[in-house]
N, C-alpha and C. Protein backbone atom coordinates (compact mmCIF):
# COMPACT_ATOMS: atom_id res chain seq x y z
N UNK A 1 0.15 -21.21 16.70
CA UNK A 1 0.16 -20.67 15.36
C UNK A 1 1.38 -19.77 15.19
N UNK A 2 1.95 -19.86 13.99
CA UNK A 2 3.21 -18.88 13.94
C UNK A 2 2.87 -17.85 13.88
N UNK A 3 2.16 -17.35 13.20
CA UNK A 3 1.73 -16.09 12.62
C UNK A 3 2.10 -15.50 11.00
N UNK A 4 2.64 -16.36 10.52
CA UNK A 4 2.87 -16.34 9.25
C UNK A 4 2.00 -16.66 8.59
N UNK A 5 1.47 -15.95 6.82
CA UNK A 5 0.16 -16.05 6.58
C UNK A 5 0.70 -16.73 5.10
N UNK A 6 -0.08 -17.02 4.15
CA UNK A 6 0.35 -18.32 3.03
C UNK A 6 1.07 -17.27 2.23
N UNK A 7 1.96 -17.75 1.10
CA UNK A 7 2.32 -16.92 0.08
C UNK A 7 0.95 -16.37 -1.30
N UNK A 8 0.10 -17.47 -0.67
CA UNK A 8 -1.31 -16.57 -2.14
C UNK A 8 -1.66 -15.47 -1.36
N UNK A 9 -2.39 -15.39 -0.02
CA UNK A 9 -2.27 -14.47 0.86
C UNK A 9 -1.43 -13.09 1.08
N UNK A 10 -0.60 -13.45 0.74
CA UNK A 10 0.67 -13.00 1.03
C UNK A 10 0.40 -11.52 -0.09
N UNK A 11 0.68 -12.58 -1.29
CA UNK A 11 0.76 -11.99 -2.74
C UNK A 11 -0.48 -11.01 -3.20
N UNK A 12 -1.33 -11.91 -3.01
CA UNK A 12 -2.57 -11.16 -2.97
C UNK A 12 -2.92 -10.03 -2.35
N UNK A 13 -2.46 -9.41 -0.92
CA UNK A 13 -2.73 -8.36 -0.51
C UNK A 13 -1.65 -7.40 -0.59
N UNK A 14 -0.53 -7.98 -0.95
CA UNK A 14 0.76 -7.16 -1.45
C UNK A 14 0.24 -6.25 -2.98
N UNK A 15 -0.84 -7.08 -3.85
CA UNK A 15 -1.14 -6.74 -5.13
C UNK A 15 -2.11 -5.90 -4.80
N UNK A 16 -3.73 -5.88 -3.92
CA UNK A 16 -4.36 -5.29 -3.49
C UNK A 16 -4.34 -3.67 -3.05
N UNK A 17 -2.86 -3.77 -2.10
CA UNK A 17 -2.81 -2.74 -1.43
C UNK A 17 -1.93 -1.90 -2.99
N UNK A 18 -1.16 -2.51 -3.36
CA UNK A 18 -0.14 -1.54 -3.95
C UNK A 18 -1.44 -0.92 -5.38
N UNK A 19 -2.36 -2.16 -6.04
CA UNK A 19 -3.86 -1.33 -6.76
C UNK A 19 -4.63 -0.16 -6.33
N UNK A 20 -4.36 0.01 -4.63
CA UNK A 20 -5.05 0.99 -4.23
C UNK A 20 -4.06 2.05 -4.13
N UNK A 21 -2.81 2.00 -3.98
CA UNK A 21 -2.18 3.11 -3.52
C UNK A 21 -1.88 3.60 -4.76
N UNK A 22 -1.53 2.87 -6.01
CA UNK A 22 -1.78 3.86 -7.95
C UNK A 22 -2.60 4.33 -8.15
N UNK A 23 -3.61 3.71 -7.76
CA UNK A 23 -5.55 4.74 -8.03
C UNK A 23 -5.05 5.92 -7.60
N UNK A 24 -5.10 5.94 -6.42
CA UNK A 24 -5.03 7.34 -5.26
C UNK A 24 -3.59 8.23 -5.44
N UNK A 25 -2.48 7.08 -6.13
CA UNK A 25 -1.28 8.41 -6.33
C UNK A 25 -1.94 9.22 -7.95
N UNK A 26 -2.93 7.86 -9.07
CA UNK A 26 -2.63 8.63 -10.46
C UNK A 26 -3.86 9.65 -9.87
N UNK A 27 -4.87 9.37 -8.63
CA UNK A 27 -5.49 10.84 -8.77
C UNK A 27 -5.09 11.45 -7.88
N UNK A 28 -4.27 11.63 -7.61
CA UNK A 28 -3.66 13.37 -6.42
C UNK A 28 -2.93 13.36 -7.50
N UNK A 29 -2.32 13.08 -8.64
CA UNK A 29 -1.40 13.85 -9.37
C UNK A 29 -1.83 14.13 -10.80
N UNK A 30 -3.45 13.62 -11.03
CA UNK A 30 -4.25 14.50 -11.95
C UNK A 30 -5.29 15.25 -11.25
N UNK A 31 -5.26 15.24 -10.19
CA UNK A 31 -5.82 16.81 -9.36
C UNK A 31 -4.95 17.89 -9.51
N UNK A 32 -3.84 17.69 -8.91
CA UNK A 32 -3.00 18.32 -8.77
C UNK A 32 -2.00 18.97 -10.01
N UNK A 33 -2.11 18.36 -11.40
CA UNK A 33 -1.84 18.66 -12.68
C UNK A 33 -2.85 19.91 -13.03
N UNK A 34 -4.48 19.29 -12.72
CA UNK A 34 -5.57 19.82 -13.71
C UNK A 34 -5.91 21.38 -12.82
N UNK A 35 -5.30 21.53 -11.61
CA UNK A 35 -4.97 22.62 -10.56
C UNK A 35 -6.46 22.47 -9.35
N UNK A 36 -6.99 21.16 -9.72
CA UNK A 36 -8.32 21.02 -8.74
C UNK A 36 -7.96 20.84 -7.46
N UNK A 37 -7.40 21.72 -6.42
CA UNK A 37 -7.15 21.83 -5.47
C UNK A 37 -7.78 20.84 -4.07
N UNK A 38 -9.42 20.99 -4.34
CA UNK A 38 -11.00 20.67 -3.63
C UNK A 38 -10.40 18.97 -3.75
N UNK A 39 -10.01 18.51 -5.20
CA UNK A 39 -10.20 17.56 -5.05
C UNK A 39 -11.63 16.69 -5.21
N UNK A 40 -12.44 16.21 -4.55
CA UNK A 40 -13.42 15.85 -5.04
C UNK A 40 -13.83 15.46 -3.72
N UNK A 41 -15.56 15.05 -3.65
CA UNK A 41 -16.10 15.04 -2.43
C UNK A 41 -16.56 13.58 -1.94
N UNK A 42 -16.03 13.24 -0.79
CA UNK A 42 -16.43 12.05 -0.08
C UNK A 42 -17.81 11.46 0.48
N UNK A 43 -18.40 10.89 1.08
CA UNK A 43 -19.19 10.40 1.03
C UNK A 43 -20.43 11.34 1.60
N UNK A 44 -19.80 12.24 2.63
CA UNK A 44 -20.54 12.95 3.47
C UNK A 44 -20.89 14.13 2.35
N UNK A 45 -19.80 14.34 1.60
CA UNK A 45 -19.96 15.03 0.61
C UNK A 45 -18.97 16.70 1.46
N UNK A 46 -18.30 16.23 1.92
CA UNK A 46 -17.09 16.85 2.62
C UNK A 46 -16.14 17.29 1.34
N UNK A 47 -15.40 18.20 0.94
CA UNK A 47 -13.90 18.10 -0.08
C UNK A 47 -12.92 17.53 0.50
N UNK A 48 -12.59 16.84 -0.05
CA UNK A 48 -10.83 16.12 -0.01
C UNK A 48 -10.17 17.12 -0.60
N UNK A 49 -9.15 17.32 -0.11
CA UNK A 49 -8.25 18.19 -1.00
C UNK A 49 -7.13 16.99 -1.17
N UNK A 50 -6.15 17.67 -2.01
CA UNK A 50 -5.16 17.42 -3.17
C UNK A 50 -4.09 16.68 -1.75
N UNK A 51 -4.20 18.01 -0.87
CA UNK A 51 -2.62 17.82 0.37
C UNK A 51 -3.18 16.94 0.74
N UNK A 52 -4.55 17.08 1.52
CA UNK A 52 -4.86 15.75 2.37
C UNK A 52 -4.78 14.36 1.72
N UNK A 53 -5.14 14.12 0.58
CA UNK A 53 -4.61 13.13 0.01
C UNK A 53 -3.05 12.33 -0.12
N UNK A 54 -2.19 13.44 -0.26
CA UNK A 54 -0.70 13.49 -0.49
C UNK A 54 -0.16 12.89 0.92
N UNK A 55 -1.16 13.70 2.20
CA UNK A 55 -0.53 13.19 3.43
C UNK A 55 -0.83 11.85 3.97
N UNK A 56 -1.75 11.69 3.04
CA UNK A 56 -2.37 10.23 3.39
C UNK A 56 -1.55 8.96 2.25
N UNK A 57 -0.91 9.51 1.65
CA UNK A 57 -0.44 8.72 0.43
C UNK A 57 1.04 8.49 1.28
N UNK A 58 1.55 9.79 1.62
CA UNK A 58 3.05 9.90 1.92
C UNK A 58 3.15 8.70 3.38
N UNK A 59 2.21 8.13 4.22
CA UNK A 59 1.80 7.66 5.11
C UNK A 59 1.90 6.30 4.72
N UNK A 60 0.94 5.98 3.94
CA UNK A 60 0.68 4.53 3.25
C UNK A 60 1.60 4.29 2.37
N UNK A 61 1.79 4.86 1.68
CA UNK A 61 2.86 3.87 0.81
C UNK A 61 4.48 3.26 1.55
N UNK A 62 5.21 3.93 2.65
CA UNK A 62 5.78 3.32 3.13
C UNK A 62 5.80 2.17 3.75
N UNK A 63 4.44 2.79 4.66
CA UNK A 63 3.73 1.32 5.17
C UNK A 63 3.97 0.11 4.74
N UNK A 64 3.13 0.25 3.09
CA UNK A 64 2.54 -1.20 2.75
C UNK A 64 4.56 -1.32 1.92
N UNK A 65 5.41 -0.97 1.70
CA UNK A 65 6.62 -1.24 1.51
C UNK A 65 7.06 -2.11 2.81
N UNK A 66 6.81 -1.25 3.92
CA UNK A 66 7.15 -2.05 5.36
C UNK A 66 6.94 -3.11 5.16
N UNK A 67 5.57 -3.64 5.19
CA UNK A 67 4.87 -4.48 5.59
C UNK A 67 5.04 -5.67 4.83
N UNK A 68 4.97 -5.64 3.75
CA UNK A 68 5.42 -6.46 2.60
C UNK A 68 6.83 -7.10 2.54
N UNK A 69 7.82 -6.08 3.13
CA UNK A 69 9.19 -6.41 3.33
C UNK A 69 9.05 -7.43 4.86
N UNK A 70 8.55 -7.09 5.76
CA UNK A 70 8.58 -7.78 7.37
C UNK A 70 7.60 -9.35 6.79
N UNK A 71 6.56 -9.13 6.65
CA UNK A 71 5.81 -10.07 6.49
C UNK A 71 5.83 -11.07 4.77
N UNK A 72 7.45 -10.93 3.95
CA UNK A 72 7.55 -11.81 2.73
C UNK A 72 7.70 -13.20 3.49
N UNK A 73 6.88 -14.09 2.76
CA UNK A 73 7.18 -15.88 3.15
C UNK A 73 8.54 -16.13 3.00
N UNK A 74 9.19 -16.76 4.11
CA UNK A 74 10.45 -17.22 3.94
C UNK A 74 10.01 -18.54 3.17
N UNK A 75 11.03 -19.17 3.03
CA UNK A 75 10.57 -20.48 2.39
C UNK A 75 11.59 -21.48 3.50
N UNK A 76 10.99 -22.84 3.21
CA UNK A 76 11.05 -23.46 5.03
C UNK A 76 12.11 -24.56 4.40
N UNK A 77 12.02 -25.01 2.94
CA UNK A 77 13.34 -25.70 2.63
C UNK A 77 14.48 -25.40 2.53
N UNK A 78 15.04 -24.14 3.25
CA UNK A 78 16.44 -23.70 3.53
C UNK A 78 16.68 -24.35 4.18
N UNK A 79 18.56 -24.89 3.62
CA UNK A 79 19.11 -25.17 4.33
C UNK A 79 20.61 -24.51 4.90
N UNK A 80 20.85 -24.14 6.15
CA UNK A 80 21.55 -23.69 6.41
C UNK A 80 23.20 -24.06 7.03
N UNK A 81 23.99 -24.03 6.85
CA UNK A 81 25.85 -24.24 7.40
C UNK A 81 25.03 -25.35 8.54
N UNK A 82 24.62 -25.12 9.65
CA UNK A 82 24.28 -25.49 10.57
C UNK A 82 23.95 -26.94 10.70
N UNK A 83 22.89 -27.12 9.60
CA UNK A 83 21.68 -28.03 9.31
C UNK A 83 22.35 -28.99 8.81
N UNK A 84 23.44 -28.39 7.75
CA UNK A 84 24.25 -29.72 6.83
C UNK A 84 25.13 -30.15 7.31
C-alpha cells in the first residue's frame, strides 16, 4: 500500500478539520471580546479558559496546514522531462 489516501478523503478531512478549527477560533475570540475569561465548562464541568484554548488553537492550526500541505494528492498523470 502506498499510503496515500483518495482526493474525496483527502478533501473531506482537509474541510472537517479546518470547520473545527473556525468554531473554536470564532469562540476564543468571542470569549475573549465579551472579557469571559472561564470560558465555558467541559464535560467534567471543569472551566476552559480563553488561553487554554488559544494554546490549543496556536498548536492545531499549523498542524492541520502541515498536514494538508504533506499529505495533498499528487496527481499520477504527470508527465515529466524524463518520461517524454
Amino acid at each position: 500500500m502506498s499510503g496515500r489516501i483518495s482526493k474525496g478523503w483527502y478533501w473531506t478531512s482537509v474541510l472537517l478539520g479546518a470547520l473545527f478549527l473556525i468554531q473554536y477560533w470564532i469562540e476564543f475570540l468571542s470569549n475573549l471580546e465579551s472579557g469571559n475569561i472561564a470560558g465555558y465548562k467541559n464535560y467534567w464541568g471543569a472551566d476552559v479558559g480563553v488561553y487554554l484554548l488559544l494554546a490549543v488553537l496556536l498548536i492545531l492550526t499549523p498542524t492541520l496546514f502541515y498536514f494538508a500541505w504533506k499529505h495533498f494528492p499528487k496527481s499520477k498523470n504527470k508527465v515529466t522531462k524524463d518520461e517524454s
